[in-house]
N, C-alpha and C. Protein backbone atom coordinates (compact mmCIF):
# COMPACT_ATOMS: atom_id res chain seq x y z
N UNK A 1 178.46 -32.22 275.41
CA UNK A 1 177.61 -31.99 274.25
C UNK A 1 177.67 -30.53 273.88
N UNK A 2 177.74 -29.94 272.47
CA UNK A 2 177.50 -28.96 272.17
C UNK A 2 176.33 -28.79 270.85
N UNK A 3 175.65 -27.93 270.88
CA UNK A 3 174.79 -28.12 269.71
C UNK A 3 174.80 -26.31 269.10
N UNK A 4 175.59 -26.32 267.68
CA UNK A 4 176.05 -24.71 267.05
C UNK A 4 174.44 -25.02 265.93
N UNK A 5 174.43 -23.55 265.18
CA UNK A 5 173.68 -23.55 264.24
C UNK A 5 172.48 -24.09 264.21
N UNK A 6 171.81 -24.35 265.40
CA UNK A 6 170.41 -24.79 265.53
C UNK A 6 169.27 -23.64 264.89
N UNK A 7 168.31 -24.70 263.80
CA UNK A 7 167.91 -23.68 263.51
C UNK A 7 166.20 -24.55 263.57
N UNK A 8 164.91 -23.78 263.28
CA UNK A 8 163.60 -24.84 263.31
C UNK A 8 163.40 -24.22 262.19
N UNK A 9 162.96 -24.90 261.11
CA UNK A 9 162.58 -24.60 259.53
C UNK A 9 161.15 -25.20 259.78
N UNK A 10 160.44 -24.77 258.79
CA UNK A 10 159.19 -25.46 258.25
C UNK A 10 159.35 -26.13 257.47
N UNK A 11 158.91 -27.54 258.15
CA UNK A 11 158.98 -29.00 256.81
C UNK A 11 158.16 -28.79 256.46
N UNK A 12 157.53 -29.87 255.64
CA UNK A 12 156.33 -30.19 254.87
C UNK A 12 155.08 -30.56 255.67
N UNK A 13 154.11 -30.26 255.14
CA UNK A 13 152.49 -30.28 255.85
C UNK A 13 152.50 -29.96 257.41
N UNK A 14 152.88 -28.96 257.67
CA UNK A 14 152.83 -28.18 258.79
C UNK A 14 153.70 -28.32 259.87
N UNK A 15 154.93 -29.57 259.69
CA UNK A 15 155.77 -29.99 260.31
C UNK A 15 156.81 -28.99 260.49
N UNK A 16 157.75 -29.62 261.93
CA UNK A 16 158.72 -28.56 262.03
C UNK A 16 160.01 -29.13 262.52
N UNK A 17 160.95 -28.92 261.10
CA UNK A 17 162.15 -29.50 261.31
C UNK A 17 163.51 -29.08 262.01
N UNK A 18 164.36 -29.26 262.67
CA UNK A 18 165.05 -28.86 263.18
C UNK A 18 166.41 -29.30 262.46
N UNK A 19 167.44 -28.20 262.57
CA UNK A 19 168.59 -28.43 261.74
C UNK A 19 169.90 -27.65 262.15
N UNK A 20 170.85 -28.19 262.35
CA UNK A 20 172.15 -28.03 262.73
C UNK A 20 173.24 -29.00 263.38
N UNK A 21 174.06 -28.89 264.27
CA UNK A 21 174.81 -29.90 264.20
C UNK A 21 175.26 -30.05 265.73
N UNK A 22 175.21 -31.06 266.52
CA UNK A 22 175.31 -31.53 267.81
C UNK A 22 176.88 -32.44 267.63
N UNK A 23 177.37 -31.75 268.35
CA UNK A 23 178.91 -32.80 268.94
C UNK A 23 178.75 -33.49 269.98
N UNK A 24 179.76 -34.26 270.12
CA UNK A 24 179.96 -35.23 271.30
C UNK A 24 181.55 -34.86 272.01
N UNK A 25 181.53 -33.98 272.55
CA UNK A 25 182.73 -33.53 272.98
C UNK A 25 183.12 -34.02 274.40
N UNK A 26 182.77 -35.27 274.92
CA UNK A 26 182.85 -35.84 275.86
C UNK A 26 183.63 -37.27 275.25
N UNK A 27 183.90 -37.81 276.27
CA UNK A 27 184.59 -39.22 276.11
C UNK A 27 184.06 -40.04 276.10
N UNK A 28 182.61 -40.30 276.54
CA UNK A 28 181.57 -41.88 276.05
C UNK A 28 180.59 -41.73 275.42
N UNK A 29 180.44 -42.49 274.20
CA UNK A 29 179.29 -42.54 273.47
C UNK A 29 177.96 -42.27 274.08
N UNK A 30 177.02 -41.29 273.50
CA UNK A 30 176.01 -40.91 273.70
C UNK A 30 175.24 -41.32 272.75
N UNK A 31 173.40 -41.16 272.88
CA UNK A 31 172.24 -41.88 272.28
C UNK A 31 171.32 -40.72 272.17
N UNK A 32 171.49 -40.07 271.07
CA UNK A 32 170.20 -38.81 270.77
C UNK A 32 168.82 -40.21 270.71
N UNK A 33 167.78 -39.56 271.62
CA UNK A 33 166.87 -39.92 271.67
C UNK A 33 165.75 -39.41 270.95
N UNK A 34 165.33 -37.83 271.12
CA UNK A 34 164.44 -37.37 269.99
C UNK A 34 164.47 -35.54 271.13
N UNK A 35 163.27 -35.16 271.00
CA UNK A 35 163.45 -34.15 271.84
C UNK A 35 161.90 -33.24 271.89
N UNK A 36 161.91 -32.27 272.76
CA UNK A 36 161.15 -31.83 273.50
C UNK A 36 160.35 -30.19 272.30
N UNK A 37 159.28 -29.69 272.16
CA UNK A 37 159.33 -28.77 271.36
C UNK A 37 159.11 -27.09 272.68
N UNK A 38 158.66 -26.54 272.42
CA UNK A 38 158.69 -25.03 273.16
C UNK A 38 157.18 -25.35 273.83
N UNK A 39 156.50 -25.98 273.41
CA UNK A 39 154.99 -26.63 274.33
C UNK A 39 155.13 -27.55 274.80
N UNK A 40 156.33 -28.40 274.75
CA UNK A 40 156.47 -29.80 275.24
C UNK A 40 156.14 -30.69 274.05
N UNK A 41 155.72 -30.75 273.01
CA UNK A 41 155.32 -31.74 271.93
C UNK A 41 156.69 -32.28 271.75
N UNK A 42 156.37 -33.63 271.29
CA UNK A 42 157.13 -35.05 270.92
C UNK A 42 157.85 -34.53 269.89
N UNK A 43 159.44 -34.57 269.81
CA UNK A 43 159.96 -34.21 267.87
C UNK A 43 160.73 -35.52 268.17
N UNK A 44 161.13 -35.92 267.17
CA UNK A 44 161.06 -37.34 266.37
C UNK A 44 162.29 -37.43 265.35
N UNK A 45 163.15 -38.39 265.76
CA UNK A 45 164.43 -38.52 264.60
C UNK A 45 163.96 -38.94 263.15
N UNK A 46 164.75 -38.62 261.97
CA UNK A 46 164.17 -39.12 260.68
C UNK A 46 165.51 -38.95 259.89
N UNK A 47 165.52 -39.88 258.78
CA UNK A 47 166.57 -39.90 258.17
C UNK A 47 165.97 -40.14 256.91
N UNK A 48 166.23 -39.28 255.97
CA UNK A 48 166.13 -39.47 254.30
C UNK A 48 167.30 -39.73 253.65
N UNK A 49 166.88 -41.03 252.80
CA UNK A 49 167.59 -41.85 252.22
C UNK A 49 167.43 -42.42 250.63
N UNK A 50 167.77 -41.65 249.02
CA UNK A 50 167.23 -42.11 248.19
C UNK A 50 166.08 -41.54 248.25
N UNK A 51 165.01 -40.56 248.51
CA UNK A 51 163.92 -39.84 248.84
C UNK A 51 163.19 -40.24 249.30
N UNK A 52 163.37 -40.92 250.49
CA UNK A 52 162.27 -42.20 251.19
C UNK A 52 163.28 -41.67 252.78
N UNK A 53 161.75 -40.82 253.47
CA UNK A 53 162.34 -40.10 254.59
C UNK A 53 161.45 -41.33 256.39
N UNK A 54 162.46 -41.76 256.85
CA UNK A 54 161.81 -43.21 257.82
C UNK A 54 162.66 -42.48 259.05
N UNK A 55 161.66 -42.65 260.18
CA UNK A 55 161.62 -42.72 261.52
C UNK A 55 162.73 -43.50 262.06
N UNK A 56 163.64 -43.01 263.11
CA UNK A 56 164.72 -43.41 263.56
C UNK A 56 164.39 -43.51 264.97
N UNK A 57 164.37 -44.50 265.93
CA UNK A 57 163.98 -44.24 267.61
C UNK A 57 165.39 -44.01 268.18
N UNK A 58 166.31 -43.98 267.59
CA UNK A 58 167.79 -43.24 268.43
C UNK A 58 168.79 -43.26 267.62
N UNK A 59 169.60 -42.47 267.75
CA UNK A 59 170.81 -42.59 267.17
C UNK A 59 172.40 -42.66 267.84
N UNK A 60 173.19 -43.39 267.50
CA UNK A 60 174.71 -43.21 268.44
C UNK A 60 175.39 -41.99 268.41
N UNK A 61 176.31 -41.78 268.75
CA UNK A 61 177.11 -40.87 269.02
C UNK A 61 178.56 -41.01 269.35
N UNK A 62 179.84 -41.19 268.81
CA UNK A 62 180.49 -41.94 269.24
C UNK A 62 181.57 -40.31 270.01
N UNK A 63 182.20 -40.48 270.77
CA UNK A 63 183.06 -39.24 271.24
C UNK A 63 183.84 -39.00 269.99
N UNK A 64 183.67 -37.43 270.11
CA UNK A 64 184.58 -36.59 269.51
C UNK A 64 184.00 -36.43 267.55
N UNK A 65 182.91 -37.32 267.43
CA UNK A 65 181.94 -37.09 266.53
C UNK A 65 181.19 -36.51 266.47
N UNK A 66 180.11 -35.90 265.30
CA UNK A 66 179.45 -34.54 265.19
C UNK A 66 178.27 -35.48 264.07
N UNK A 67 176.69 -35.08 264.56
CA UNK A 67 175.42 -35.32 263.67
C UNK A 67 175.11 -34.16 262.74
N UNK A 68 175.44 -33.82 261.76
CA UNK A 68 174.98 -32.92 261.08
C UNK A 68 173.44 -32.94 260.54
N UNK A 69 172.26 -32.26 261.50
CA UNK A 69 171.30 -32.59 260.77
C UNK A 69 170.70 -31.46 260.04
N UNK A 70 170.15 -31.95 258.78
CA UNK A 70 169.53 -31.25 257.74
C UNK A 70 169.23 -31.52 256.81
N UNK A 71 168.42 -31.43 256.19
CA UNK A 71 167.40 -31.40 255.10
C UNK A 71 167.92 -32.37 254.15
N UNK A 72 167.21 -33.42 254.37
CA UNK A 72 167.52 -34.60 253.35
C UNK A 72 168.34 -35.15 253.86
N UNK A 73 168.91 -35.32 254.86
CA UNK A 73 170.14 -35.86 255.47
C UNK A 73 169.17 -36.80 256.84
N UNK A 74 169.77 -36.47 257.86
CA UNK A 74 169.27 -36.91 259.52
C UNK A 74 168.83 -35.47 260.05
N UNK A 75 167.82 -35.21 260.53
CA UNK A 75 167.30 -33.99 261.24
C UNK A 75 166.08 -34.52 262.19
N UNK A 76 165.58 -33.66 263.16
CA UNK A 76 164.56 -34.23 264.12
C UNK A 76 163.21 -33.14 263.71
N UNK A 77 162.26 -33.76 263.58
CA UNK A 77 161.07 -33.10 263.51
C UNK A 77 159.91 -32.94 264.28
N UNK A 78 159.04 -31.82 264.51
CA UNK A 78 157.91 -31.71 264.98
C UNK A 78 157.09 -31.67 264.71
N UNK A 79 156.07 -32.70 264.48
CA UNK A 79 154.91 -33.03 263.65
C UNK A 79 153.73 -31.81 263.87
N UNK A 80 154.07 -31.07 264.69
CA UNK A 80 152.76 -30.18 265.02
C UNK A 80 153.30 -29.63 266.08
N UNK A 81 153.44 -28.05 266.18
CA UNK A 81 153.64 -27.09 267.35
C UNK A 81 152.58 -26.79 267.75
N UNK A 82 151.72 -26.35 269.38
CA UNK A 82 150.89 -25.90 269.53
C UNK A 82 151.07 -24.24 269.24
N UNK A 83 152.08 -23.57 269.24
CA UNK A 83 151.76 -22.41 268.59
C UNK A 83 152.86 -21.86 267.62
N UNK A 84 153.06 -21.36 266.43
CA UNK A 84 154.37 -21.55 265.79
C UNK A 84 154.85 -20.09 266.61
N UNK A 85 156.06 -21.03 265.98
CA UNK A 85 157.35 -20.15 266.93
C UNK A 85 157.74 -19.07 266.32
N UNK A 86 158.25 -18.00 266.69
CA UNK A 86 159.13 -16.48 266.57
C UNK A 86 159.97 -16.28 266.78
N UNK A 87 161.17 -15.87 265.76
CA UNK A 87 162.46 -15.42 266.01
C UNK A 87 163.08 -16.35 267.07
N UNK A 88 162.73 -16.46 268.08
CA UNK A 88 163.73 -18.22 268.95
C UNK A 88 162.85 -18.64 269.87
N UNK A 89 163.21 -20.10 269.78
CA UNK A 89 162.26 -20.98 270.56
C UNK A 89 163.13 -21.69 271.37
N UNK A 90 162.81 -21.80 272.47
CA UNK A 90 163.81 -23.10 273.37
C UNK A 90 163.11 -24.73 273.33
N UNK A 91 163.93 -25.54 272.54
CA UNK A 91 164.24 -26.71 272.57
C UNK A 91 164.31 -27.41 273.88
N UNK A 92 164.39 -29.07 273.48
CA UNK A 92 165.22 -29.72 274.61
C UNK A 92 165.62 -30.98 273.93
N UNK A 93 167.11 -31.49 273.88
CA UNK A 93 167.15 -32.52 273.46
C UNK A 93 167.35 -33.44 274.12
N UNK A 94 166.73 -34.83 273.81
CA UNK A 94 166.94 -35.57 274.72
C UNK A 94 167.64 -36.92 274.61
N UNK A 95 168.67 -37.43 275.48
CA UNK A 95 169.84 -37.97 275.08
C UNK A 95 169.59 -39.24 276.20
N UNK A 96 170.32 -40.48 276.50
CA UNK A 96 170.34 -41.24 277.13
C UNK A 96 171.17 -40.97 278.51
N UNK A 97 169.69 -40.67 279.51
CA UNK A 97 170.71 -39.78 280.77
C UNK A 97 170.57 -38.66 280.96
N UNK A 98 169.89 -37.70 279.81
CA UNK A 98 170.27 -36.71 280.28
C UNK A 98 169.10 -35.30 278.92
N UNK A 99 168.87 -34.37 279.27
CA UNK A 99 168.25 -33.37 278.76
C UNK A 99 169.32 -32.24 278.59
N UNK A 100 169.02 -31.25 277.53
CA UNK A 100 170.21 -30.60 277.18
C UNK A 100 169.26 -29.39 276.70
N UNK A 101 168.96 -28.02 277.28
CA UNK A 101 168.15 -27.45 276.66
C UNK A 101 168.53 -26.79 275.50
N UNK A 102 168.26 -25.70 274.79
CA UNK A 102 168.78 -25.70 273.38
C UNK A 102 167.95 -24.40 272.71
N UNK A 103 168.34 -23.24 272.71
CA UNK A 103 167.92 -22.21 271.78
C UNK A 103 167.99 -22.13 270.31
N UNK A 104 166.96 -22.20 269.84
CA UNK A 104 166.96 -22.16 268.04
C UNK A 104 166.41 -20.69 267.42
N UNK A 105 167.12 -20.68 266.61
CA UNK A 105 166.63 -19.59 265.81
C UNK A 105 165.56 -20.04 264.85
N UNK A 106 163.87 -19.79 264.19
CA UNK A 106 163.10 -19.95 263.87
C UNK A 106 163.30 -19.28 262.11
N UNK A 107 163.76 -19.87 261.58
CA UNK A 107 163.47 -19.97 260.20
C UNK A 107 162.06 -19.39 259.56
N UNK A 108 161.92 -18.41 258.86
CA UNK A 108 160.41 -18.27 258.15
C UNK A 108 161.31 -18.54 256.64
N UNK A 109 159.75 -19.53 255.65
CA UNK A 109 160.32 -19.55 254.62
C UNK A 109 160.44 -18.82 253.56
């Protein structure tokens, strides 16, 4: 797994979206599950589609494929940080099998 360009933006109503792009640079399909925030809070897959943005409980991964997530596309969100983040926050994503920790750079808008 590699994950470039991770970044945490501010979604909408206080939410916090995460955006960049995770490979599968291994040889067996992997299962993004959702992931971990810098307090431990729940972030949550979502996919906007036609402007109608719906909850995803996993996504595939097939080898040697790449999730581009972002804004209006597939991205994972955090409904609520217990404290907002600064200049970088450590992540964790979490995959079937396995945790992957993950430095983001913090977006102000």
């Amino acid at each position: 797994m590699s994950v470039v360009n991770a970044e945490l933006r501010r979604g909408p109503q206080g939410a916090w979206d995460i955006h960049g792009i995770v490979y599968n640079v291994g040889d067996v399909p992997i299962i993004l599950l959702g992931a971990d925030g810098p307090d431990g809070e729940d972030g949550y897959i979502f996919a906007t589609h036609d402007d109608i943005t719906e909850e995803l409980f996993e996504i595939a991964l097939q080898p040697g494929n790449a999730l581009d997530l972002m804004h209006g596309g597939l991205f994972l969100r955090f409904e609520d940080l217990d404290s907002p983040p600064v200049g970088e926050a450590s992540i964790s994503f979490y995959f079937d099998g396995f945790v992957m920790p993950v430095d983001v750079r913090v977006m102000r808008p």
